[in-house]
PDB file of N, CA and C in Angstrom:
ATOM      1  N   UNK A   1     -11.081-239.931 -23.399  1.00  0.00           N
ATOM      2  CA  UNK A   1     -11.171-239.794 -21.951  1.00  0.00           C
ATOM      3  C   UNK A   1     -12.653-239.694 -21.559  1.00  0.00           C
ATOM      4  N   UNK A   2     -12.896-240.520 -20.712  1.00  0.00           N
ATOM      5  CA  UNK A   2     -14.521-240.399 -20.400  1.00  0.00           C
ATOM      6  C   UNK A   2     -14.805-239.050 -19.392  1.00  0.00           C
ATOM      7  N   UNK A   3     -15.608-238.288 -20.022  1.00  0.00           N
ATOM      8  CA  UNK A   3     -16.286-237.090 -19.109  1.00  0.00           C
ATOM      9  C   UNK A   3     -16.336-237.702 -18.174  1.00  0.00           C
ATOM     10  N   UNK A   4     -17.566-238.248 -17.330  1.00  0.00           N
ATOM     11  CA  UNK A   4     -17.405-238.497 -15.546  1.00  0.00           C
ATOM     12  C   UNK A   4     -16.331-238.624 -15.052  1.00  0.00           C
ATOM     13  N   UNK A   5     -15.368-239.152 -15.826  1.00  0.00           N
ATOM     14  CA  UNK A   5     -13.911-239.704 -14.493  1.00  0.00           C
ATOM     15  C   UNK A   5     -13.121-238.551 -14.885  1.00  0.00           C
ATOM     16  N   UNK A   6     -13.202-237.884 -15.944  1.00  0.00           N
ATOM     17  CA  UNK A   6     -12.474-236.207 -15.576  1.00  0.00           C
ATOM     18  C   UNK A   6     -12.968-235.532 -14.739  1.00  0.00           C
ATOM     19  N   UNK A   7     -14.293-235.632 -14.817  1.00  0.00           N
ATOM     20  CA  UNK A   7     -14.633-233.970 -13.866  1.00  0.00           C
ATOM     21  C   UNK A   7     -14.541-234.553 -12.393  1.00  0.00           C
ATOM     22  N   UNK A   8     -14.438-235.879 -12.262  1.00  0.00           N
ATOM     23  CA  UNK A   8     -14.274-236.548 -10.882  1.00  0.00           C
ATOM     24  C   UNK A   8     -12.534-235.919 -10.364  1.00  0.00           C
ATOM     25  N   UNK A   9     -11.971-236.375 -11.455  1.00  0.00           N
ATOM     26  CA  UNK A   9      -9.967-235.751 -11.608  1.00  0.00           C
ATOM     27  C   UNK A   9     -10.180-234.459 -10.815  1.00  0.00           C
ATOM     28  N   UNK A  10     -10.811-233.895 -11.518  1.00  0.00           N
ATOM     29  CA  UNK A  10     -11.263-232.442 -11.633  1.00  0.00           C
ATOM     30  C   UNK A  10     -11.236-232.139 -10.187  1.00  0.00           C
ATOM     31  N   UNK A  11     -12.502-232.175 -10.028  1.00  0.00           N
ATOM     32  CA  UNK A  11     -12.509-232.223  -8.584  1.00  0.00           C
ATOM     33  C   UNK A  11     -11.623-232.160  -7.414  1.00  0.00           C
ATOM     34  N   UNK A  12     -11.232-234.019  -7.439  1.00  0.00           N
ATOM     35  CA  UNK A  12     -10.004-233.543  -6.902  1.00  0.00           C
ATOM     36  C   UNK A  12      -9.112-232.716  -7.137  1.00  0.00           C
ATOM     37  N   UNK A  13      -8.698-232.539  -7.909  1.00  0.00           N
ATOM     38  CA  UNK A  13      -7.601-231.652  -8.287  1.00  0.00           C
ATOM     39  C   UNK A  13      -7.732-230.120  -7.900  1.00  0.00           C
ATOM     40  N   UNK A  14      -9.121-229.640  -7.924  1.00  0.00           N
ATOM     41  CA  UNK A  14      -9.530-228.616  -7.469  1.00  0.00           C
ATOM     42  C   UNK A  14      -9.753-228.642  -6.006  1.00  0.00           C
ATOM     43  N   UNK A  15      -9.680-229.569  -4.643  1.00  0.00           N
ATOM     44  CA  UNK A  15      -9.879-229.825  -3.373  1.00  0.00           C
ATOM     45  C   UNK A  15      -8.258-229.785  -2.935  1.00  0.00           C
ATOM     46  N   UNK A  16      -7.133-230.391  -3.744  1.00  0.00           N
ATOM     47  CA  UNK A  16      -5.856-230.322  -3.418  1.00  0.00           C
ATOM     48  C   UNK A  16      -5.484-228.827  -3.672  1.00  0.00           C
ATOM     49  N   UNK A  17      -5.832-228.483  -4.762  1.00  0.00           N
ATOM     50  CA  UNK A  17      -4.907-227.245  -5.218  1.00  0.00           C
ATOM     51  C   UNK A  17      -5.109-225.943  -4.492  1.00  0.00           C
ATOM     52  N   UNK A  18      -6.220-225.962  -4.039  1.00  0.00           N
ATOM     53  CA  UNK A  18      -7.163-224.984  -3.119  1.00  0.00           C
ATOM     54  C   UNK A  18      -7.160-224.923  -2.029  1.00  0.00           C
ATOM     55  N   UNK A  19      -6.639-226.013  -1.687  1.00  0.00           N
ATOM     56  CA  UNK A  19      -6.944-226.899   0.104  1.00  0.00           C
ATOM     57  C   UNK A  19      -7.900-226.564   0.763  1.00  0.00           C
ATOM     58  N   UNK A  20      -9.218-227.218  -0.146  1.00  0.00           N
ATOM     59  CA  UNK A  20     -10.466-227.167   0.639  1.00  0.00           C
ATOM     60  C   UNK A  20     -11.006-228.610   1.110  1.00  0.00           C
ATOM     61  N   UNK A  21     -10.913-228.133   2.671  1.00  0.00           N
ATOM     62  CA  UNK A  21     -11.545-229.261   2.992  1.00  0.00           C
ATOM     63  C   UNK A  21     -13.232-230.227   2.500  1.00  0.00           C
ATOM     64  N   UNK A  22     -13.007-230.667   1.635  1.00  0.00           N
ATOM     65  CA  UNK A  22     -14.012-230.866   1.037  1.00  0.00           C
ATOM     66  C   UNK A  22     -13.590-232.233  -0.091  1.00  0.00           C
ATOM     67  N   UNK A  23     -15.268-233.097   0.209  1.00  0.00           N
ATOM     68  CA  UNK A  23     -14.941-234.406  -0.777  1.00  0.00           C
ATOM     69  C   UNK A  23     -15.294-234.024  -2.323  1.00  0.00           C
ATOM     70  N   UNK A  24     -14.874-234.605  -3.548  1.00  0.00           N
ATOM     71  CA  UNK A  24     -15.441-234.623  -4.566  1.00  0.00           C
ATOM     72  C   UNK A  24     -17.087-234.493  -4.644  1.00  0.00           C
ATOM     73  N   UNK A  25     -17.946-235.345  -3.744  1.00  0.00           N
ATOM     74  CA  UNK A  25     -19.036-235.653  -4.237  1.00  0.00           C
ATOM     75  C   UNK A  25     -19.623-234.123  -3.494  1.00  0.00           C
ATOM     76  N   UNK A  26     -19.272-233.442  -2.707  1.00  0.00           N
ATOM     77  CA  UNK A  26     -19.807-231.845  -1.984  1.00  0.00           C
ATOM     78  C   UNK A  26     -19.921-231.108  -3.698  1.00  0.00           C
ATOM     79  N   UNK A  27     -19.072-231.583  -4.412  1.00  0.00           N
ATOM     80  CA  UNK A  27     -18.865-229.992  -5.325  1.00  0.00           C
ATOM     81  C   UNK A  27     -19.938-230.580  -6.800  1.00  0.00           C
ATOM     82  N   UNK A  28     -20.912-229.536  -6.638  1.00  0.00           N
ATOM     83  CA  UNK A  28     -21.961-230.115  -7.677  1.00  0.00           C
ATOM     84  C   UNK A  28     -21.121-229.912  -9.127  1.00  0.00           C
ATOM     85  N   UNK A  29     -21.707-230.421 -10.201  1.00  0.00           N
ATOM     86  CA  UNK A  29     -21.046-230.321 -11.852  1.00  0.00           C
ATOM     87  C   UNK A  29     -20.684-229.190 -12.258  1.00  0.00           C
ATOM     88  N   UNK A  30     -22.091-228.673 -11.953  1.00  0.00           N
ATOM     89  CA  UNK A  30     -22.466-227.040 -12.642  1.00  0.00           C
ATOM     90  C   UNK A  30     -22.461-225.832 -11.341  1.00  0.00           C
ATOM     91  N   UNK A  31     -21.775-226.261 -10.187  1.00  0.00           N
ATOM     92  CA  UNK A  31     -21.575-224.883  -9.465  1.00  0.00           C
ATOM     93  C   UNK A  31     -20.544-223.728  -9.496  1.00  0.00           C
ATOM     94  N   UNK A  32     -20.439-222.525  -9.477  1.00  0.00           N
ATOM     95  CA  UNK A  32     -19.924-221.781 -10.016  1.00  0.00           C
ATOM     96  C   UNK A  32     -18.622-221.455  -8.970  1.00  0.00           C
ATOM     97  N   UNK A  33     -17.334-221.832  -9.982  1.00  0.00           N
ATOM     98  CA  UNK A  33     -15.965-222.113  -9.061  1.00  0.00           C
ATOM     99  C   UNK A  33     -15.364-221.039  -8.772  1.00  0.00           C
ATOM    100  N   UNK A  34     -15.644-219.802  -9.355  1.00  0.00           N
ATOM    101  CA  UNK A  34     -14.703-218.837  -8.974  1.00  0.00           C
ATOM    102  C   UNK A  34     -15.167-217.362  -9.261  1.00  0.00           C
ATOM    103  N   UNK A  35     -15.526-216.699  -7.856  1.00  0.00           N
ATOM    104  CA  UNK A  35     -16.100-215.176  -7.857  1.00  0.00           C
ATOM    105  C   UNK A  35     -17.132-215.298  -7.026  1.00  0.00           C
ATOM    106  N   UNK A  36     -17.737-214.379  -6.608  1.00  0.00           N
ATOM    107  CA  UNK A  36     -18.794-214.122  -5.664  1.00  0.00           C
ATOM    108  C   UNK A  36     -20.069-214.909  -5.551  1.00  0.00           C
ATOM    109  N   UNK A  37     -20.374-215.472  -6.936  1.00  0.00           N
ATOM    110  CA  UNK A  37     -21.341-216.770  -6.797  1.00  0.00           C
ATOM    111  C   UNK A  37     -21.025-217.774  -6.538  1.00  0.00           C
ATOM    112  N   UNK A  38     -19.497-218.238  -6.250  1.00  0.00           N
ATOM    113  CA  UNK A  38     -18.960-219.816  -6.124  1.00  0.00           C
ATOM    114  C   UNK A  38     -19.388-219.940  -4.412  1.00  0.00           C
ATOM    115  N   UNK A  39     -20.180-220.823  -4.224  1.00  0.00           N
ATOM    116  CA  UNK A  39     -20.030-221.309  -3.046  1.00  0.00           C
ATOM    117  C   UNK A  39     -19.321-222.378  -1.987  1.00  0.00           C
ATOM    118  N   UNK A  40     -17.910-222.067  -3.289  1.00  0.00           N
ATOM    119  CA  UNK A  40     -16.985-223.233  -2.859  1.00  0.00           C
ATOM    120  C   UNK A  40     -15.701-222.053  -1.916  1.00  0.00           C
ATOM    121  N   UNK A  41     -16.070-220.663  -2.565  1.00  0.00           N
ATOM    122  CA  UNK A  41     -15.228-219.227  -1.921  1.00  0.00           C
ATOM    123  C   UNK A  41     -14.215-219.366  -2.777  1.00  0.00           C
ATOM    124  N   UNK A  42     -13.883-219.694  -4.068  1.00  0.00           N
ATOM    125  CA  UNK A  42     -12.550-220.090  -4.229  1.00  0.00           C
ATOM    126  C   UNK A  42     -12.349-218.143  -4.866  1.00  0.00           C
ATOM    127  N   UNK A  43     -10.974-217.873  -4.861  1.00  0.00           N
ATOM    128  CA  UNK A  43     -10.635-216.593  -5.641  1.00  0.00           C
ATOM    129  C   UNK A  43     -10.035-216.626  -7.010  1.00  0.00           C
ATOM    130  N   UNK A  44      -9.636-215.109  -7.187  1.00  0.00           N
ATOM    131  CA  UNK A  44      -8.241-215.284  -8.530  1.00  0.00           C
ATOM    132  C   UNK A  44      -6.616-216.067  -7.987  1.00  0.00           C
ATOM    133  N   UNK A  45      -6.592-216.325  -6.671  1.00  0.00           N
ATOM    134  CA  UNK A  45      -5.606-216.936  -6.669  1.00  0.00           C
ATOM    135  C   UNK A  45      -5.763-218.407  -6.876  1.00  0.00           C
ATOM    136  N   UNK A  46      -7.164-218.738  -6.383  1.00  0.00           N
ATOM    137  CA  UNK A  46      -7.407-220.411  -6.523  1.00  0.00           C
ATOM    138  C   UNK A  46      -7.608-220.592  -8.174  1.00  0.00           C
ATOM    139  N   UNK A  47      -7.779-219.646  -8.683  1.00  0.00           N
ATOM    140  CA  UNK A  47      -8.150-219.988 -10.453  1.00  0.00           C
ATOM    141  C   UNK A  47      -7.258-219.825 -10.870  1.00  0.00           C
ATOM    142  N   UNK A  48      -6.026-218.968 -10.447  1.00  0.00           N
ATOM    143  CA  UNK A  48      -4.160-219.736 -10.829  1.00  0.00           C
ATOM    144  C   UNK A  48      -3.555-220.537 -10.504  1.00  0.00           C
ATOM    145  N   UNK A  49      -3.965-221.045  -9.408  1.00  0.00           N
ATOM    146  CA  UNK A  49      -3.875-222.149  -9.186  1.00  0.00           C
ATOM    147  C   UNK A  49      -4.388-223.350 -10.152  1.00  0.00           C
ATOM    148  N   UNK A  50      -5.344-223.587 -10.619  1.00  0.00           N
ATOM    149  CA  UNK A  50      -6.340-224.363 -11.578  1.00  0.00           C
ATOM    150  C   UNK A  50      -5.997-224.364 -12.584  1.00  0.00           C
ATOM    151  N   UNK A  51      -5.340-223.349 -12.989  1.00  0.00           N
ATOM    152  CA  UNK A  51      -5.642-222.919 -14.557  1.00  0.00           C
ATOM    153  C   UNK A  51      -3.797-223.465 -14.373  1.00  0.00           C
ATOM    154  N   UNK A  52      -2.818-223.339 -13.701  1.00  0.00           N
ATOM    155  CA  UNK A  52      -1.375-224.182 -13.835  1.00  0.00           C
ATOM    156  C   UNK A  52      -1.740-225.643 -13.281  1.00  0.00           C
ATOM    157  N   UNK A  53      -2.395-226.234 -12.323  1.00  0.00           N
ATOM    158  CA  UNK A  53      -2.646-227.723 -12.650  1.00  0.00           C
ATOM    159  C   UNK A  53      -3.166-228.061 -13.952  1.00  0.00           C
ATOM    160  N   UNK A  54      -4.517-227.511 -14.181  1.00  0.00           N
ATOM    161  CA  UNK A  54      -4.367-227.850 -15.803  1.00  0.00           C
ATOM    162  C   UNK A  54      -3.653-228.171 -16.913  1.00  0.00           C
ATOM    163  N   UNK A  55      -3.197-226.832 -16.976  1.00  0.00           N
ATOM    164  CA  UNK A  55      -1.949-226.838 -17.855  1.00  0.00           C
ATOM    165  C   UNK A  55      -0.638-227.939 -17.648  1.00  0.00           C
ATOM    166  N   UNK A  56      -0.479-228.404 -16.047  1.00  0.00           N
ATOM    167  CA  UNK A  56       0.279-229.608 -16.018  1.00  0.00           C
ATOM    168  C   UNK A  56      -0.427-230.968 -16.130  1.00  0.00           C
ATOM    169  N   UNK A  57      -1.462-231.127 -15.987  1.00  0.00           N
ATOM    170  CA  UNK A  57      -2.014-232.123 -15.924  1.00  0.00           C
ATOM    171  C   UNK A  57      -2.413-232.801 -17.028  1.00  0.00           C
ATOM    172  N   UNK A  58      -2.775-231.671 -18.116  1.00  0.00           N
ATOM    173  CA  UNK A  58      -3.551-231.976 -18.931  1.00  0.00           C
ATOM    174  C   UNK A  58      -2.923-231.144 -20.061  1.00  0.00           C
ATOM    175  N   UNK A  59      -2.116-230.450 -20.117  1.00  0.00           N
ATOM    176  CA  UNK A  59      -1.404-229.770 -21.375  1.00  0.00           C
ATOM    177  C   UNK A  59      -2.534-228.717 -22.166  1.00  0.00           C
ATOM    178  N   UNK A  60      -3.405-228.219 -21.362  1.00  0.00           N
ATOM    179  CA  UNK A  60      -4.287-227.049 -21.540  1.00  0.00           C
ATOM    180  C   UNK A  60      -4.118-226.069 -21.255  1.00  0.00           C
ATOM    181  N   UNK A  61      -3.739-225.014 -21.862  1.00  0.00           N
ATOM    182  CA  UNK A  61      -3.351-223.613 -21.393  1.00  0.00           C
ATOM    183  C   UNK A  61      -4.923-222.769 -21.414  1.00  0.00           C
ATOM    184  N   UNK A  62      -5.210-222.200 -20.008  1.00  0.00           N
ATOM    185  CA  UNK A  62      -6.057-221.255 -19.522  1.00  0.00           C
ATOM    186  C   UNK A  62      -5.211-220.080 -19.254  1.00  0.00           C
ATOM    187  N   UNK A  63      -5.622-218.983 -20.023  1.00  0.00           N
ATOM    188  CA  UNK A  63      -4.811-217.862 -20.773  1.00  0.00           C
ATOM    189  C   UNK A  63      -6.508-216.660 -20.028  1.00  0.00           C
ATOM    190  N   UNK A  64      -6.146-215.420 -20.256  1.00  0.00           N
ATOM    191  CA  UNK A  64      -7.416-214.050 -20.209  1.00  0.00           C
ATOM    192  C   UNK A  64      -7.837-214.167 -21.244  1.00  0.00           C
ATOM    193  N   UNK A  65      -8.273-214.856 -21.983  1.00  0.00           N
ATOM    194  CA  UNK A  65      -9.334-214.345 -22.937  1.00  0.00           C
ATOM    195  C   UNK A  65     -10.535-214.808 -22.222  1.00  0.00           C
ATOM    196  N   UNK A  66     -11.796-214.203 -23.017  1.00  0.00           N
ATOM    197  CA  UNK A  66     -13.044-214.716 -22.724  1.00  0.00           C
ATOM    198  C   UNK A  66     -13.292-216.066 -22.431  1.00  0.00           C
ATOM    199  N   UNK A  67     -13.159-216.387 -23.681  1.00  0.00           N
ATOM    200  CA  UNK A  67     -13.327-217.947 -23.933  1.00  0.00           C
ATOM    201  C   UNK A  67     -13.024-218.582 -23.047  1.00  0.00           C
ATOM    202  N   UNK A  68     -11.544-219.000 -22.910  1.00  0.00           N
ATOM    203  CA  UNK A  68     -10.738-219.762 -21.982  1.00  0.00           C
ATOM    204  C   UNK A  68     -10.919-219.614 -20.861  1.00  0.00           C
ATOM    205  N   UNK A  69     -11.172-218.182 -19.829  1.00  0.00           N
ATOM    206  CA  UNK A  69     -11.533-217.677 -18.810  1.00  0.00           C
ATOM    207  C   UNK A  69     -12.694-218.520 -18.351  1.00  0.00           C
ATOM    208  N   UNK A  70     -13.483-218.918 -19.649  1.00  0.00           N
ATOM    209  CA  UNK A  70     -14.979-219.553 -18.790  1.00  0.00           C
ATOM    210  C   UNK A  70     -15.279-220.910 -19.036  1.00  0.00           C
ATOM    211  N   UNK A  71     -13.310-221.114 -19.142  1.00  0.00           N
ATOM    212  CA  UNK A  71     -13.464-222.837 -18.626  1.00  0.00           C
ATOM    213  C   UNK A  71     -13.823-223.129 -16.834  1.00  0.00           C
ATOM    214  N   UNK A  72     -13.312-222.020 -16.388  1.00  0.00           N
ATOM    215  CA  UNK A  72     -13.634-222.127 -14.947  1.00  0.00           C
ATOM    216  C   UNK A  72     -14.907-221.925 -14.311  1.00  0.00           C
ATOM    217  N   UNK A  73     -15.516-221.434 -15.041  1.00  0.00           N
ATOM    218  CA  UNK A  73     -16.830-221.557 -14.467  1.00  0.00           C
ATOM    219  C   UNK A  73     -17.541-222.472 -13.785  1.00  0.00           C
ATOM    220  N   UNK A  74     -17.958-223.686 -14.427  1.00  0.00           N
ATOM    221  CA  UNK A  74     -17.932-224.801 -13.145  1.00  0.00           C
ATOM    222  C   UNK A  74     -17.181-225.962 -13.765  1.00  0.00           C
ATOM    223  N   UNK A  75     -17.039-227.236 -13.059  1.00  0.00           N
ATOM    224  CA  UNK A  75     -16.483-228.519 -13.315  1.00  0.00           C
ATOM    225  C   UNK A  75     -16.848-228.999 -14.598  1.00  0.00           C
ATOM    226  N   UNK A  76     -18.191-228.705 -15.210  1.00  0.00           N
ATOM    227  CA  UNK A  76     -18.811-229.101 -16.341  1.00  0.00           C
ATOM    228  C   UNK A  76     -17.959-228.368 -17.957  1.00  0.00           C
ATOM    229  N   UNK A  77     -17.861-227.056 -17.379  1.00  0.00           N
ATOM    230  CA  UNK A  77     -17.328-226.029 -18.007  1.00  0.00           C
ATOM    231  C   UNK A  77     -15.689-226.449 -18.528  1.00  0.00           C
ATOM    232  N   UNK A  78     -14.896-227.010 -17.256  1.00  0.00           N
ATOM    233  CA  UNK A  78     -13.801-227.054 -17.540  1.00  0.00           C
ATOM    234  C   UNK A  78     -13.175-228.592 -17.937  1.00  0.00           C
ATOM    235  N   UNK A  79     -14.152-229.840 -17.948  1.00  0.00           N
ATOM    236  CA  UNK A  79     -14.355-230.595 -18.138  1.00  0.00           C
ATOM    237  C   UNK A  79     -14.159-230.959 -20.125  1.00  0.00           C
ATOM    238  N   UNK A  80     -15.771-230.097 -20.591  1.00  0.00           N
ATOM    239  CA  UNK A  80     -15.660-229.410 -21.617  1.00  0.00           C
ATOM    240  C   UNK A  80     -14.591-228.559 -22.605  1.00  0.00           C
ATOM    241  N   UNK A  81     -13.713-228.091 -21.559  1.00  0.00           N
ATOM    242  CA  UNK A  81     -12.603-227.245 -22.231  1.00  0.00           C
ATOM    243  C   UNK A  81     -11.418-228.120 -22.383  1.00  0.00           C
ATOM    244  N   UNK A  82     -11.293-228.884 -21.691  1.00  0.00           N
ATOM    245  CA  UNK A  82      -9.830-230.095 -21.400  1.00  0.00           C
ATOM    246  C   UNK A  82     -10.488-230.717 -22.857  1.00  0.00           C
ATOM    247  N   UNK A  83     -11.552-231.427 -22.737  1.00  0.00           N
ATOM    248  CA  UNK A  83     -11.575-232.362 -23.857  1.00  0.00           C
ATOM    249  C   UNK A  83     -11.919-231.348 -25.625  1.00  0.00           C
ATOM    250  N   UNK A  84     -11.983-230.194 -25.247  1.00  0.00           N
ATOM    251  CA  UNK A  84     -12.318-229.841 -26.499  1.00  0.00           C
ATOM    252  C   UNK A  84     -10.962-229.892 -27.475  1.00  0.00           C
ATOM    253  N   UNK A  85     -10.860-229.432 -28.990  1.00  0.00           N
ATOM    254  CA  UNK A  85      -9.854-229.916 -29.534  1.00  0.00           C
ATOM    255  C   UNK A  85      -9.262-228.275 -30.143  1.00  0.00           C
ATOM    256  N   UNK A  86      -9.694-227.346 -28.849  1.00  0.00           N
ATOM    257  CA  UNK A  86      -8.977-226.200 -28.895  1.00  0.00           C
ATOM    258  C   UNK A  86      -7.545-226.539 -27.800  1.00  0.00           C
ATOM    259  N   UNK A  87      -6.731-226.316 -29.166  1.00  0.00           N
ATOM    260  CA  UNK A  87      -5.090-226.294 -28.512  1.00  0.00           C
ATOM    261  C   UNK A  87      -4.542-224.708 -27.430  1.00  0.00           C
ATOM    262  N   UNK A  88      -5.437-224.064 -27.127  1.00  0.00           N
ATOM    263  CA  UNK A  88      -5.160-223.167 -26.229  1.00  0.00           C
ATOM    264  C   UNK A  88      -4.976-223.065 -24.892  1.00  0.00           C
TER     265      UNK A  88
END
């Protein structure tokens, strides 16, 4: 799967699931998606949100651990975590 056209997926997928009015190309790679530094506002409900599209989309389970937790960090982050060849 080519990185750019995921984190593009991504994106969208994160503008539907959230319902932020907002295009793909607004949300930088590396901006921070969820907590008081995201300047997208998203919360813990928009990152359950994310973390069950994922998991349908892409058969990636985003679980509380550390690790997994900081697939959300930005688009780059979770981009990274979809294609890695951790089955979690």
């Amino acid at each position: 799967m080519d990185k750019t056209q995921l984190k593009l997926e991504l994106k969208r997928m994160i503008i539907a699931e959230c319902q932020k009015q907002l295009t793909p190309e607004q949300i930088p790679d590396d901006a921070v998606l969820i907590g008081s530094d995201s300047s997208l506002g998203l919360d813990s409900l928009d990152a359950l949100q994310i973390a069950l599209a994922v998991k349908r989309e892409y058969g990636k389970r985003i679980d509380g651990s550390n690790q997994t937790r900081a697939a959300l960090a930005s688009v780059n982050a979770l981009a990274d975590f979809i294609l890695s060849d951790s089955s979690r």
